[in-house]
Protein backbone atom coordinates (compact mmCIF):
# COMPACT_ATOMS: atom_id res chain seq x y z
CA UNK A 1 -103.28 36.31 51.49
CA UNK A 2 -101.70 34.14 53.84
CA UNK A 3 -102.77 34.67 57.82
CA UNK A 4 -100.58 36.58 59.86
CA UNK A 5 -97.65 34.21 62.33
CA UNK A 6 -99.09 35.04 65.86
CA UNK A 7 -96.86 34.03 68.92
CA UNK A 8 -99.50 31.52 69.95
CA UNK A 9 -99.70 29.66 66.83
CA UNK A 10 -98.38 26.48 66.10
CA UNK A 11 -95.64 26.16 63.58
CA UNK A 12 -94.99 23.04 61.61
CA UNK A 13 -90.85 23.32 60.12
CA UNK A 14 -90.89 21.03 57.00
CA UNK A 15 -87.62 20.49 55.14
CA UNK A 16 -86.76 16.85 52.94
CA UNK A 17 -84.95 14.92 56.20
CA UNK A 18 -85.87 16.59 59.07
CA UNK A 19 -83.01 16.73 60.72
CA UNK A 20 -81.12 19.99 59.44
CA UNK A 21 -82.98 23.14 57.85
CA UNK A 22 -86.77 22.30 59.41
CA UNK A 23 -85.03 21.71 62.97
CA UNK A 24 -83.18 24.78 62.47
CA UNK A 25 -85.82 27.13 61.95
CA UNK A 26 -88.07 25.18 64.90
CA UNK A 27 -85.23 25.91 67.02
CA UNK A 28 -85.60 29.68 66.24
CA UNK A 29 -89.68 29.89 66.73
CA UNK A 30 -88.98 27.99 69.72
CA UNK A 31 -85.98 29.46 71.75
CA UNK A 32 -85.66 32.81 70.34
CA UNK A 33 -89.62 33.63 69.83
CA UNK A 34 -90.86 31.41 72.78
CA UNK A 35 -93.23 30.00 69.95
CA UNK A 36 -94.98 26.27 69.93
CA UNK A 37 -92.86 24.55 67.25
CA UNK A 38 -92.43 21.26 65.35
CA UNK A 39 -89.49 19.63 62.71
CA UNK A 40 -90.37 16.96 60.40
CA UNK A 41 -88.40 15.78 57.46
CA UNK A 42 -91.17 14.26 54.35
CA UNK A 43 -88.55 11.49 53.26
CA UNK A 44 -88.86 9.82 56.41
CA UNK A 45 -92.45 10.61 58.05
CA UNK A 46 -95.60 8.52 57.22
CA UNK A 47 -98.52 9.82 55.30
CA UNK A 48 -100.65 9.42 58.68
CA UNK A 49 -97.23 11.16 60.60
CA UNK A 50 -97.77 14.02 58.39
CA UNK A 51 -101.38 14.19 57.97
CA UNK A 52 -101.67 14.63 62.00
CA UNK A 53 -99.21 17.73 62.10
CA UNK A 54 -100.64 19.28 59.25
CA UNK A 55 -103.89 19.01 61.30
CA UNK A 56 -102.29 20.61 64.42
CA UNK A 57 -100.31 23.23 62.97
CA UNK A 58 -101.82 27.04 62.30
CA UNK A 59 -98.54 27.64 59.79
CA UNK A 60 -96.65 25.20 57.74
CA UNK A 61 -93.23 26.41 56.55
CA UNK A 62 -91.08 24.77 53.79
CA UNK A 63 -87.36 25.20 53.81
CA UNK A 64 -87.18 24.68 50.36
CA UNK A 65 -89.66 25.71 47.56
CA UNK A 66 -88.75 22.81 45.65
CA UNK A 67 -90.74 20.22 47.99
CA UNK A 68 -93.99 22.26 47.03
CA UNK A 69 -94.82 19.38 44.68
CA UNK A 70 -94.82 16.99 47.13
CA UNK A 71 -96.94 18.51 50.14
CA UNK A 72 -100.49 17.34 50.55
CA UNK A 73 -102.86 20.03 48.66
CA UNK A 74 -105.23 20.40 52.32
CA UNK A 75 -101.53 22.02 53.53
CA UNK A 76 -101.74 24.99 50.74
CA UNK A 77 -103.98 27.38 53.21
CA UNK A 78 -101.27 27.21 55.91
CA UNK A 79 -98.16 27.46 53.56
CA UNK A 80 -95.16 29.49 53.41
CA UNK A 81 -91.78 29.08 52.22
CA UNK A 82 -88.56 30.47 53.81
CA UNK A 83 -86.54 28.79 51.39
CA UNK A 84 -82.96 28.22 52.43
CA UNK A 85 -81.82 26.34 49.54
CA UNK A 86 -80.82 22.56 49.21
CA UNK A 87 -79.43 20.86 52.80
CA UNK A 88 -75.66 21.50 52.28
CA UNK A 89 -75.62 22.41 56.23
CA UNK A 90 -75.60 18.96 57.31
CA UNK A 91 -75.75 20.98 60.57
CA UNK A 92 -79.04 22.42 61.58
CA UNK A 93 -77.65 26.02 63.60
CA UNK A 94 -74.79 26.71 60.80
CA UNK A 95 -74.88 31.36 61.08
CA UNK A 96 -75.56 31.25 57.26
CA UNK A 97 -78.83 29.46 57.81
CA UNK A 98 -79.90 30.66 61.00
CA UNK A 99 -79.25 34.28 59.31
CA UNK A 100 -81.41 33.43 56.24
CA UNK A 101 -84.20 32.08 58.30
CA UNK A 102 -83.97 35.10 60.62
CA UNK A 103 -84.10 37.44 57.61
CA UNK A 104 -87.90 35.30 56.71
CA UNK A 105 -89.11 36.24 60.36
CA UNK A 106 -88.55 39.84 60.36
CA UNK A 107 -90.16 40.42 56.85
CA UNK A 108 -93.20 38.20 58.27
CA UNK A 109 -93.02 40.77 61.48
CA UNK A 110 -91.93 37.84 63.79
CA UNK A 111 -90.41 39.97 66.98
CA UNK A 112 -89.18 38.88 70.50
């Protein structure tokens, strides 16, 4: 049973690039929920990059479900998904992806 998102918690955004979906949904935690909030894409972050935010964050979110395979397994505890699909956005605040990722924070009871 994963741990209930609390407005003080810190939220690691992970998506493949890091520059579309994950900085997306950052943006949301961040402006709309006034939440502590980080993007990082796995292509381009080190092992010791990633190893440090999985340390610091209290909630680690994948964008995708298909990069499950390639998270590191002391992540698991803090995981969720709010999977958006692959990165066709190429824009990270397109309304179809900010709506999908809004849709994931009211059924996790995320509320201004």
């Amino acid at each position: 049973m994963l741990r209930k998102i609390k407005k003080t918690d810190k939220i690691l955004c992970v998506c493949e690039g890091g520059n579309s979906r994950s900085v997306a949904l950052a943006w949301l935690f961040k402006k709309s929920f006034g939440m502590e909030a980080i993007s990082v894409g796995l292509r381009e972050s080190s092992k010791e990059t990633l190893t440090m935010l999985g340390k610091w964050a209290d909630h680690i979110i994948l964008t995708d479900r298909n990069l499950k395979d390639r998270i590191p397994k002391e992540w698991k505890p803090k995981l969720r998904v709010y999977h958006s699909g692959p990165d066709i956005y190429f824009k990270g605040f397109a309304e179809t992806l900010i709506n999908k990722f809004l849709q994931y924070l009211e059924d996790d009871g995320i509320k201004n």
